[in-house]
PDB file of N, CA and C in Angstrom:
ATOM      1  N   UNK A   1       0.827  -1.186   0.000  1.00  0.00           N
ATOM      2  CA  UNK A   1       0.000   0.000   0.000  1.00  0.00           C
ATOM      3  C   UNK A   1       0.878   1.258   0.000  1.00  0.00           C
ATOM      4  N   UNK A   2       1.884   1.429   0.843  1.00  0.00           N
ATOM      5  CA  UNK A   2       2.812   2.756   0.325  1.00  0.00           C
ATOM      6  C   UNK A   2       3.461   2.651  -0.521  1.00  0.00           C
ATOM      7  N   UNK A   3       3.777   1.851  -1.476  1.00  0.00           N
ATOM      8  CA  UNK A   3       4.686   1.682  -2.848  1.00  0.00           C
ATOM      9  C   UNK A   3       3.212   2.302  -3.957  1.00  0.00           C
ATOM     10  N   UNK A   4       1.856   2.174  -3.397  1.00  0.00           N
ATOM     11  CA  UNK A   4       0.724   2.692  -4.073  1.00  0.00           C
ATOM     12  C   UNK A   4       0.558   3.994  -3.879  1.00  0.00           C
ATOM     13  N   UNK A   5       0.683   4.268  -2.772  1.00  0.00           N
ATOM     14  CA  UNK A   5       0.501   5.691  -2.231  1.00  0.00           C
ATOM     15  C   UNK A   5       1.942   6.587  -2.602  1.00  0.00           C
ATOM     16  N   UNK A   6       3.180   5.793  -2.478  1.00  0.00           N
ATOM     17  CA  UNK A   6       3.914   6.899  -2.966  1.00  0.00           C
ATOM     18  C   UNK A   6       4.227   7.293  -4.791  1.00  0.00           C
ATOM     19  N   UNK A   7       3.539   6.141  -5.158  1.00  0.00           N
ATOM     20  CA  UNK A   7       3.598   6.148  -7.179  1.00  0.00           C
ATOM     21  C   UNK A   7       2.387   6.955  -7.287  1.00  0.00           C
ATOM     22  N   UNK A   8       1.814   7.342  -6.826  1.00  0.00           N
ATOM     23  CA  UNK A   8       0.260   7.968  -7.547  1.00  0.00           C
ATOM     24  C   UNK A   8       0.081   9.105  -6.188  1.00  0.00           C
ATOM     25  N   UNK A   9      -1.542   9.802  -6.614  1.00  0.00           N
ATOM     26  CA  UNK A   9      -2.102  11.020  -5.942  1.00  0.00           C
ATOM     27  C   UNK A   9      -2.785   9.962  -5.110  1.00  0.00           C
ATOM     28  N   UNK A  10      -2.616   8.953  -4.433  1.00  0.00           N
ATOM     29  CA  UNK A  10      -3.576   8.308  -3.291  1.00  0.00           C
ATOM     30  C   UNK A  10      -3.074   8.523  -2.363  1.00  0.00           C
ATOM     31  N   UNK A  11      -4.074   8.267  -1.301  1.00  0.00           N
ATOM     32  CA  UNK A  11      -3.882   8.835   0.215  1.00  0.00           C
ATOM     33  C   UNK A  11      -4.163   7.022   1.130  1.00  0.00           C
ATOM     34  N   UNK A  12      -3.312   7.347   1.607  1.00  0.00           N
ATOM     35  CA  UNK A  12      -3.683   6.334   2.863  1.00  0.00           C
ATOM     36  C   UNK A  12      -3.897   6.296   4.261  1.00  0.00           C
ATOM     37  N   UNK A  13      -3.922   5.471   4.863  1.00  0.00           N
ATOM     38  CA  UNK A  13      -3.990   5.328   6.342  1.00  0.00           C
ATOM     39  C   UNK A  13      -3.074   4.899   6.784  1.00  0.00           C
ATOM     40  N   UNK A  14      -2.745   4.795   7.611  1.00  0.00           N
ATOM     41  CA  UNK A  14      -1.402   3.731   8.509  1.00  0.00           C
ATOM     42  C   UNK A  14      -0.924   4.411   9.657  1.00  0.00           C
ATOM     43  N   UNK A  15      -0.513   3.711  10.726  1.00  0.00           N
ATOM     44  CA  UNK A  15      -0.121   4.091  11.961  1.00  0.00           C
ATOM     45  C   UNK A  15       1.032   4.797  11.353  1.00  0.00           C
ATOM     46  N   UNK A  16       1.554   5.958  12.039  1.00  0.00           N
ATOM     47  CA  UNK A  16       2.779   6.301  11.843  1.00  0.00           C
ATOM     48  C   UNK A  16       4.112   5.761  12.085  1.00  0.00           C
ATOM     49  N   UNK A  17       4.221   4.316  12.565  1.00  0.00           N
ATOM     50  CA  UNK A  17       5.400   3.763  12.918  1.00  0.00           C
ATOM     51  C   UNK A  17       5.216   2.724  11.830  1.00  0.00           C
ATOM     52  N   UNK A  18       4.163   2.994  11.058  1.00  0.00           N
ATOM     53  CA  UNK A  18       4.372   1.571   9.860  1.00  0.00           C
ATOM     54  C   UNK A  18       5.244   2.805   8.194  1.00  0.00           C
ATOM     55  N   UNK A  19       5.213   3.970   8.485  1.00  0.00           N
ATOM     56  CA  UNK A  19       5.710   5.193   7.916  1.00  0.00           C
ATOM     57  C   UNK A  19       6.308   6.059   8.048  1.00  0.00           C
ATOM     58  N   UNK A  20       7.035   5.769   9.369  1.00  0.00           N
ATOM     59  CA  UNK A  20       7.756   7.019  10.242  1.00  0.00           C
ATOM     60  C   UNK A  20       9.449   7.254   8.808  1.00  0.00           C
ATOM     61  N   UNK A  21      10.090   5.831   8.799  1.00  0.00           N
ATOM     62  CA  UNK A  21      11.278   6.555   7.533  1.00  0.00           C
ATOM     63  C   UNK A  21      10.441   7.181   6.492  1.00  0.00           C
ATOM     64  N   UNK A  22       9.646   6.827   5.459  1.00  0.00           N
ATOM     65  CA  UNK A  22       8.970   7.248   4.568  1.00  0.00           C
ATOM     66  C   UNK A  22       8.930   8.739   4.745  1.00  0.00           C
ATOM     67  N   UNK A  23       8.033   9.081   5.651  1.00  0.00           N
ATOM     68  CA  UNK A  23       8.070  10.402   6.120  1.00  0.00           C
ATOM     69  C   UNK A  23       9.017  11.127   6.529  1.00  0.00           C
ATOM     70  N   UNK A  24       9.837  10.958   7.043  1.00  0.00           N
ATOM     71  CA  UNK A  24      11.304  11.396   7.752  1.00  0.00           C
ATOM     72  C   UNK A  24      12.222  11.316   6.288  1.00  0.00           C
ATOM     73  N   UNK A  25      12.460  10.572   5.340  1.00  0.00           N
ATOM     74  CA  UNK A  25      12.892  10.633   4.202  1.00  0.00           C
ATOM     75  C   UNK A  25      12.430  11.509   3.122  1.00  0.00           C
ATOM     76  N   UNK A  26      10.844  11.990   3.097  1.00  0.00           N
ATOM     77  CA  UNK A  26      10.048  13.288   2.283  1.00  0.00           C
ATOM     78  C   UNK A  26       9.957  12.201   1.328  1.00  0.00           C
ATOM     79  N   UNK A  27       9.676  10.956   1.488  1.00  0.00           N
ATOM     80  CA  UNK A  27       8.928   9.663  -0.030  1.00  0.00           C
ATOM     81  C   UNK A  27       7.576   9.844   0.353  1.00  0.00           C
ATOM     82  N   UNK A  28       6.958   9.674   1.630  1.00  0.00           N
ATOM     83  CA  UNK A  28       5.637  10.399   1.845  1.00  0.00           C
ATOM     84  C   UNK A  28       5.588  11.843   2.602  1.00  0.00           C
ATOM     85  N   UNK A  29       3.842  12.123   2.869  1.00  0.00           N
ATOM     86  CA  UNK A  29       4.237  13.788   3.501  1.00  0.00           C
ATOM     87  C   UNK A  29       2.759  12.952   4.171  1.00  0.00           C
ATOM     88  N   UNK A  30       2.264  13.788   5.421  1.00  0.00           N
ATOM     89  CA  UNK A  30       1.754  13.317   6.309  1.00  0.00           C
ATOM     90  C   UNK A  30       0.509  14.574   5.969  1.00  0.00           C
ATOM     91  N   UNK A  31      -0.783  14.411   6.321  1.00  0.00           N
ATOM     92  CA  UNK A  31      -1.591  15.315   5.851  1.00  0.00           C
ATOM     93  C   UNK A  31      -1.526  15.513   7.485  1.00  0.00           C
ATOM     94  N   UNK A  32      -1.909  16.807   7.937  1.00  0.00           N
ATOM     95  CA  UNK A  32      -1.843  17.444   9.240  1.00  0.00           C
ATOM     96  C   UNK A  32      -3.242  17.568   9.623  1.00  0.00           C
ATOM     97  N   UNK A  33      -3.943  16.536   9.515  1.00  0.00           N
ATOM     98  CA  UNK A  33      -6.083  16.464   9.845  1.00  0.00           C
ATOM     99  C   UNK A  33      -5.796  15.427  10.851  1.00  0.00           C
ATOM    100  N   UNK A  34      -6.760  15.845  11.564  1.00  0.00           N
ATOM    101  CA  UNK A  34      -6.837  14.488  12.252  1.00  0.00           C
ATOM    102  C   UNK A  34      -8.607  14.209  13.212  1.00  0.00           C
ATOM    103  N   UNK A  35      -9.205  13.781  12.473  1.00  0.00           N
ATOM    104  CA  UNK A  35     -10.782  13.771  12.620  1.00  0.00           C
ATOM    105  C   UNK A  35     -10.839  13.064  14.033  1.00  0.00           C
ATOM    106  N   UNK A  36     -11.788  13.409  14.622  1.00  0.00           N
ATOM    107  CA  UNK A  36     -12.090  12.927  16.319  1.00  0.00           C
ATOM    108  C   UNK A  36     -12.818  11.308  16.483  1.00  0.00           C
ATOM    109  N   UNK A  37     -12.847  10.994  14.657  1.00  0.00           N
ATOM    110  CA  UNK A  37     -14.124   9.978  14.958  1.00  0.00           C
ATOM    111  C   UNK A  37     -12.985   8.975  14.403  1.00  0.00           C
ATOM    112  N   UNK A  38     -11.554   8.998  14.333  1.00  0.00           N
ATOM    113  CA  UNK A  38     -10.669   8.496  13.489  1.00  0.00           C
ATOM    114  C   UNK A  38      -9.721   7.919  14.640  1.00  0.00           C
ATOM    115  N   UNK A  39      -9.709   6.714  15.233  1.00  0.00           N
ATOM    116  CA  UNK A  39      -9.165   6.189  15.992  1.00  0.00           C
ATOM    117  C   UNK A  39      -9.508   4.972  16.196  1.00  0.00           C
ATOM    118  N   UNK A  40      -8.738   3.598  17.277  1.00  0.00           N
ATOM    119  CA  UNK A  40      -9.163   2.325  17.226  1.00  0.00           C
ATOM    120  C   UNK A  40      -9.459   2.145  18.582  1.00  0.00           C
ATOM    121  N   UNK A  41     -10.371   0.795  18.564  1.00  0.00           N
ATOM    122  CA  UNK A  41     -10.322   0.628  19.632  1.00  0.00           C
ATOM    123  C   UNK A  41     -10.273  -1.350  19.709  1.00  0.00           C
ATOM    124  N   UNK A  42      -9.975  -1.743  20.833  1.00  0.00           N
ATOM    125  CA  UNK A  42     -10.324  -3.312  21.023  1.00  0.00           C
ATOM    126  C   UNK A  42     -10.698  -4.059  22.148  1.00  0.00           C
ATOM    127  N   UNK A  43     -11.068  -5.254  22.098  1.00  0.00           N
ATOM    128  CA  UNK A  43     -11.625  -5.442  23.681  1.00  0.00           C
ATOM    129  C   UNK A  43     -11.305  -7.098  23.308  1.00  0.00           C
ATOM    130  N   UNK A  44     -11.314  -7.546  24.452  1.00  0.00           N
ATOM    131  CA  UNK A  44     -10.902  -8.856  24.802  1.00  0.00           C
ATOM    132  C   UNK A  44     -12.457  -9.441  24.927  1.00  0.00           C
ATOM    133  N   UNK A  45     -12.881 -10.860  24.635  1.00  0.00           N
ATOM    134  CA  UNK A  45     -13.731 -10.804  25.426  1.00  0.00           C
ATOM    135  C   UNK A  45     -14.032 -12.646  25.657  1.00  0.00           C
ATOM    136  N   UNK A  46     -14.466 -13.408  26.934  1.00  0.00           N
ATOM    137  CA  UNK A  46     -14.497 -14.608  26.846  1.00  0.00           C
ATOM    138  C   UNK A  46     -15.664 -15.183  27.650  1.00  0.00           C
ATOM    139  N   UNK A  47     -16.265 -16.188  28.052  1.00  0.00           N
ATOM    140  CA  UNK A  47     -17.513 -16.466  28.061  1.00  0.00           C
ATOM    141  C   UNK A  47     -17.637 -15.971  29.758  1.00  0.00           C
ATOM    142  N   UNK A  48     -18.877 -15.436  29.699  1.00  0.00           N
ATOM    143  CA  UNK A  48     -19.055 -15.205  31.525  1.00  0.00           C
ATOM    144  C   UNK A  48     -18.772 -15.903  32.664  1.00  0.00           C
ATOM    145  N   UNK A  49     -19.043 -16.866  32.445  1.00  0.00           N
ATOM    146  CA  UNK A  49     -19.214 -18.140  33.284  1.00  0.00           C
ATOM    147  C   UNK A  49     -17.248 -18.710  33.787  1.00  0.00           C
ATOM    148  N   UNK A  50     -16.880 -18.528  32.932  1.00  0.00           N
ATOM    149  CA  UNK A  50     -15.413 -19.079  32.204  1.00  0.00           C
ATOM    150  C   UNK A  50     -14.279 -17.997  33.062  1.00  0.00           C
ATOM    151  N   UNK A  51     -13.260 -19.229  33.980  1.00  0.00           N
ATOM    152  CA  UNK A  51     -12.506 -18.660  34.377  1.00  0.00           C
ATOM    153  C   UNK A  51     -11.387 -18.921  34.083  1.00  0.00           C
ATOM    154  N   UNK A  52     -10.477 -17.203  33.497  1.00  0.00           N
ATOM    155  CA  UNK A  52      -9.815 -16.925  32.885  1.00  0.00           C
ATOM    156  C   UNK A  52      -8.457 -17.991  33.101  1.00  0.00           C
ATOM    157  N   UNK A  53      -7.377 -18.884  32.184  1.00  0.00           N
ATOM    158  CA  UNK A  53      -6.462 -19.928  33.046  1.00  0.00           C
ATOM    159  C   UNK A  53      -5.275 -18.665  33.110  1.00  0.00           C
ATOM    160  N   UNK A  54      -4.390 -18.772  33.997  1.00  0.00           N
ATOM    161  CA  UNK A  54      -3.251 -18.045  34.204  1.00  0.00           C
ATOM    162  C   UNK A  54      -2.408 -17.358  32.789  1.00  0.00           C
ATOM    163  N   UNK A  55      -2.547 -18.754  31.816  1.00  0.00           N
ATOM    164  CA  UNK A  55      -1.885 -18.094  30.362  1.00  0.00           C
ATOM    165  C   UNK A  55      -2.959 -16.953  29.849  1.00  0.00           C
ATOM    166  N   UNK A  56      -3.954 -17.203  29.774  1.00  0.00           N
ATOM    167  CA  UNK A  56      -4.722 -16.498  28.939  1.00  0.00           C
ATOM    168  C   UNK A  56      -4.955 -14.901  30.081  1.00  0.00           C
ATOM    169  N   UNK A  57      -4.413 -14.732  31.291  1.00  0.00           N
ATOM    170  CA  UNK A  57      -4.423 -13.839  32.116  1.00  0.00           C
ATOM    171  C   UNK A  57      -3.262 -12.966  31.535  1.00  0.00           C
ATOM    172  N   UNK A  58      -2.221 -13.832  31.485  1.00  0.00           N
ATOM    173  CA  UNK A  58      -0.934 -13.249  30.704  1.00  0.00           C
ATOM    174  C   UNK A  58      -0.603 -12.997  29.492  1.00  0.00           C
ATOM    175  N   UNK A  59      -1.291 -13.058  28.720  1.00  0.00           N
ATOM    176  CA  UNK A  59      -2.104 -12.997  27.679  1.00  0.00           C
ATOM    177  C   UNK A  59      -2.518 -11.673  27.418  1.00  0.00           C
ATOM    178  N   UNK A  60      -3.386 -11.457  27.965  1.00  0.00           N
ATOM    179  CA  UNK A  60      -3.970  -9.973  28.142  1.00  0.00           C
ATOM    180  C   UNK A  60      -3.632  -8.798  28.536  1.00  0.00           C
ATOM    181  N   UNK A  61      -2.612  -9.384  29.750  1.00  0.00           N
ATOM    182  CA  UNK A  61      -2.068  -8.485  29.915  1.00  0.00           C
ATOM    183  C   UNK A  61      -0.744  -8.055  29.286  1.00  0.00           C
ATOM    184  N   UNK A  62      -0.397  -9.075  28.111  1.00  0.00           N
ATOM    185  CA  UNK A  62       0.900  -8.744  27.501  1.00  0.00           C
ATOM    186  C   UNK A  62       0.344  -7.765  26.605  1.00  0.00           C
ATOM    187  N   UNK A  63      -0.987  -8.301  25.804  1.00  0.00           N
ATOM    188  CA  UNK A  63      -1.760  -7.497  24.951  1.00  0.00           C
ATOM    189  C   UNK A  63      -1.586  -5.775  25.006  1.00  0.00           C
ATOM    190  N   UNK A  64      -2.176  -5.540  26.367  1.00  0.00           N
ATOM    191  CA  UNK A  64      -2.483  -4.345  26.948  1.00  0.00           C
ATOM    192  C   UNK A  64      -1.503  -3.616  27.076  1.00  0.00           C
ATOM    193  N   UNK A  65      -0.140  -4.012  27.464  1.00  0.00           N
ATOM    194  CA  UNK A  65       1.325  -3.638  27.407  1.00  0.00           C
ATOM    195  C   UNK A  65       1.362  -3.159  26.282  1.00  0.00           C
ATOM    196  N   UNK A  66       1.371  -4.101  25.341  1.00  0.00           N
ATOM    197  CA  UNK A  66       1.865  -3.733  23.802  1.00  0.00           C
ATOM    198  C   UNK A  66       1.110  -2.678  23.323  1.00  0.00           C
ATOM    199  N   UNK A  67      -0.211  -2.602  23.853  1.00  0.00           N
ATOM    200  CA  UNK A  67      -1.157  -1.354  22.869  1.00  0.00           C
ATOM    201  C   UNK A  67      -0.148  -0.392  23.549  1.00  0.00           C
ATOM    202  N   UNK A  68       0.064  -0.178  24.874  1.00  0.00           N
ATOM    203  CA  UNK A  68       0.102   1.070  25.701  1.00  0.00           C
ATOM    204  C   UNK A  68       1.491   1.471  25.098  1.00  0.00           C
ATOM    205  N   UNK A  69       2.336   0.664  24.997  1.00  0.00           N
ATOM    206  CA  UNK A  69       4.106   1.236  24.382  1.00  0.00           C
ATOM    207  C   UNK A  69       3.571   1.773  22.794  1.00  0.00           C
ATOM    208  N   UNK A  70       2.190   0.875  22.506  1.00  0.00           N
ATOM    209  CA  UNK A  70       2.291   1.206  20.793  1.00  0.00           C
ATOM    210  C   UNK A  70       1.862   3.185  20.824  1.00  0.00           C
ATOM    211  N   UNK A  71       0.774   3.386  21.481  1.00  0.00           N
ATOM    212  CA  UNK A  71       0.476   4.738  22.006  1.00  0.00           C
ATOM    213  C   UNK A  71       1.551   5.356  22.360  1.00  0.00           C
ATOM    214  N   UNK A  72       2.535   5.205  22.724  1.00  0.00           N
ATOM    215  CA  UNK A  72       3.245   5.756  23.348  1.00  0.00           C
ATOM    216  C   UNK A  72       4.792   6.281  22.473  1.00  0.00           C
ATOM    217  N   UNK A  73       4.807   4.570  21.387  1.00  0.00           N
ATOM    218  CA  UNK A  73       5.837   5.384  19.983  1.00  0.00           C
ATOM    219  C   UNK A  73       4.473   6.173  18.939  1.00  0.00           C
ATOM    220  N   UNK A  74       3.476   6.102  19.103  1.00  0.00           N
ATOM    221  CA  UNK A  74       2.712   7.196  18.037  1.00  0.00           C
ATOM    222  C   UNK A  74       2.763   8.264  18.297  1.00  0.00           C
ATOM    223  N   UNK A  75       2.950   8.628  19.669  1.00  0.00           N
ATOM    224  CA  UNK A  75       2.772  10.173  20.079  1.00  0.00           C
ATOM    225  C   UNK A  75       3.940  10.671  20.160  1.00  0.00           C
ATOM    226  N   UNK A  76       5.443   9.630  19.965  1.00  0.00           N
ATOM    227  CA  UNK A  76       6.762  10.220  19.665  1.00  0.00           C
ATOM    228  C   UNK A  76       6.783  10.276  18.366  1.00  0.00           C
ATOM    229  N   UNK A  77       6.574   9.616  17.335  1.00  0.00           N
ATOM    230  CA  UNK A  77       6.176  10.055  16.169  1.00  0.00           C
ATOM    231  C   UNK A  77       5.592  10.923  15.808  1.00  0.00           C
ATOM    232  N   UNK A  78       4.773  11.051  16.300  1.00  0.00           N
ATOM    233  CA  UNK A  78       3.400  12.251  15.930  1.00  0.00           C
ATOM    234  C   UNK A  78       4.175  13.698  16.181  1.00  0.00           C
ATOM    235  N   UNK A  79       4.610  13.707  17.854  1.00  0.00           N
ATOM    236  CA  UNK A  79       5.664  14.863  18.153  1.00  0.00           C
ATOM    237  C   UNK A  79       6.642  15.117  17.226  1.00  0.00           C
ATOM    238  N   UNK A  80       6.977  14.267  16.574  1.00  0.00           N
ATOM    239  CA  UNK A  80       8.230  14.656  15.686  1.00  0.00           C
ATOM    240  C   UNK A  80       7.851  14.704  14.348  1.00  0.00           C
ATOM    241  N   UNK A  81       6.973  14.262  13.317  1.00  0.00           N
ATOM    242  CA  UNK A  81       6.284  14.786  12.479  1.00  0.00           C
ATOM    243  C   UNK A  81       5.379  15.968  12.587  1.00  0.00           C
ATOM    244  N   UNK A  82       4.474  16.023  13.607  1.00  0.00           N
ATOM    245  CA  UNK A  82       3.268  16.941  13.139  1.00  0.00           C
ATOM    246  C   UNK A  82       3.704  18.510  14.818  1.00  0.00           C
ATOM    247  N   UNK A  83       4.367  18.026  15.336  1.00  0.00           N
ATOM    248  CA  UNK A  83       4.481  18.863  16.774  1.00  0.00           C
ATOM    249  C   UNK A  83       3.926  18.554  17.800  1.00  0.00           C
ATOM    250  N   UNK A  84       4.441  19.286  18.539  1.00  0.00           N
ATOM    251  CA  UNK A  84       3.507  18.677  20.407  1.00  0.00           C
ATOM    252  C   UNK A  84       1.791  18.298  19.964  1.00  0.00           C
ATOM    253  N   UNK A  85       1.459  19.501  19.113  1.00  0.00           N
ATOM    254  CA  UNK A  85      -0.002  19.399  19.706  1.00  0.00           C
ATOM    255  C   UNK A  85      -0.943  18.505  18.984  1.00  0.00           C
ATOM    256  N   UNK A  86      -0.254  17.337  18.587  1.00  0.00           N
ATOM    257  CA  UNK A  86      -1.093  16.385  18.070  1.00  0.00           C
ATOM    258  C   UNK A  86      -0.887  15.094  19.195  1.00  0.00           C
ATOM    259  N   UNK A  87      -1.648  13.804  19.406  1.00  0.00           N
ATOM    260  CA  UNK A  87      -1.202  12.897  20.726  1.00  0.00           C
ATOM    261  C   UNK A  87      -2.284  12.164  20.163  1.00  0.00           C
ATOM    262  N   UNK A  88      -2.256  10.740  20.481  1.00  0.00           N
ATOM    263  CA  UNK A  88      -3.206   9.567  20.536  1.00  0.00           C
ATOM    264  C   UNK A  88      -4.231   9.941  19.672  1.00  0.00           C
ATOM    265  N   UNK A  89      -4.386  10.708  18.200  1.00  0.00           N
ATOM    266  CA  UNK A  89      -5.237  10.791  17.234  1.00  0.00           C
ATOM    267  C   UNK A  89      -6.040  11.615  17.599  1.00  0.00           C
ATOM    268  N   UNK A  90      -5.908  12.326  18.942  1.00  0.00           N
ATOM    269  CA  UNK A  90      -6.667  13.869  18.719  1.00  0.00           C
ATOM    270  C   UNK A  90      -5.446  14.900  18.766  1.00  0.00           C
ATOM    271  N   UNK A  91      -6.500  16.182  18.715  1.00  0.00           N
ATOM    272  CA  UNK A  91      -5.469  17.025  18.281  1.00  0.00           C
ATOM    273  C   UNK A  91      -5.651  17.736  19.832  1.00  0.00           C
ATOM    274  N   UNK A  92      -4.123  18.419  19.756  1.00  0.00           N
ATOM    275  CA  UNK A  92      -4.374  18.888  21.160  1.00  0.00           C
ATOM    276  C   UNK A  92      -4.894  20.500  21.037  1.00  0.00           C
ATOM    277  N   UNK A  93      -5.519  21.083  22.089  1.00  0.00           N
ATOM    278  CA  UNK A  93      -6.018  22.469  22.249  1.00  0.00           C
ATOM    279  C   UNK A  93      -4.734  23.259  22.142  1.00  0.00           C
ATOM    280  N   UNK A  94      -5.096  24.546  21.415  1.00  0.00           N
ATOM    281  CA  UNK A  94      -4.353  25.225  20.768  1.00  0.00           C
ATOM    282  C   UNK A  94      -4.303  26.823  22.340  1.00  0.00           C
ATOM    283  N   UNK A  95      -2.640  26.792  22.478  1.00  0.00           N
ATOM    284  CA  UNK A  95      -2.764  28.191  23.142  1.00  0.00           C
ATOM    285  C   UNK A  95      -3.086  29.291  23.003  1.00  0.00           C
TER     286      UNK A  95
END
């Protein structure tokens, strides 16, 4: 998809750490929008009744780790492409 997006006028999506050289190299350019309704979300989920076994505890919580570091290189990305006042796909309030 960026070998598409950088040969033609198409636009894409992608986390910024799947594009951070691209961008940092000027092969892509980052559009500076960032819509409020434009973000992910996920949830775990397993039967009510059903108790969770120790792996699948660790499991989840490795999950949850990984989102939180992944948030955490987007908004160093984001800082270094777009400036402070962009973070976790909203934009931040302007002074």
């Amino acid at each position: 998809m960026k070998t598409i997006v950088a040969g033609s006028d198409a636009v894409g999506l992608f986390p910024l750490s799947a594009v951070f050289r691209e961008v940092t190299t000027g092969e892509l350019s980052v559009l500076d929008r960032v819509e409020p309704w434009l973000h992910t979300n996920f949830g775990v989920v397993w039967p009510r009744r059903r108790v969770l076994s120790p792996s699948a505890r660790a499991f989840i919580e490795h999950v949850v780790d990984m989102d939180a570091g992944q948030f955490a290189l987007e908004d160093k990305f984001a800082a270094t492409v777009l400036g402070p006042r962009v973070s976790r796909g909203r934009r931040r309030a302007s002074k």
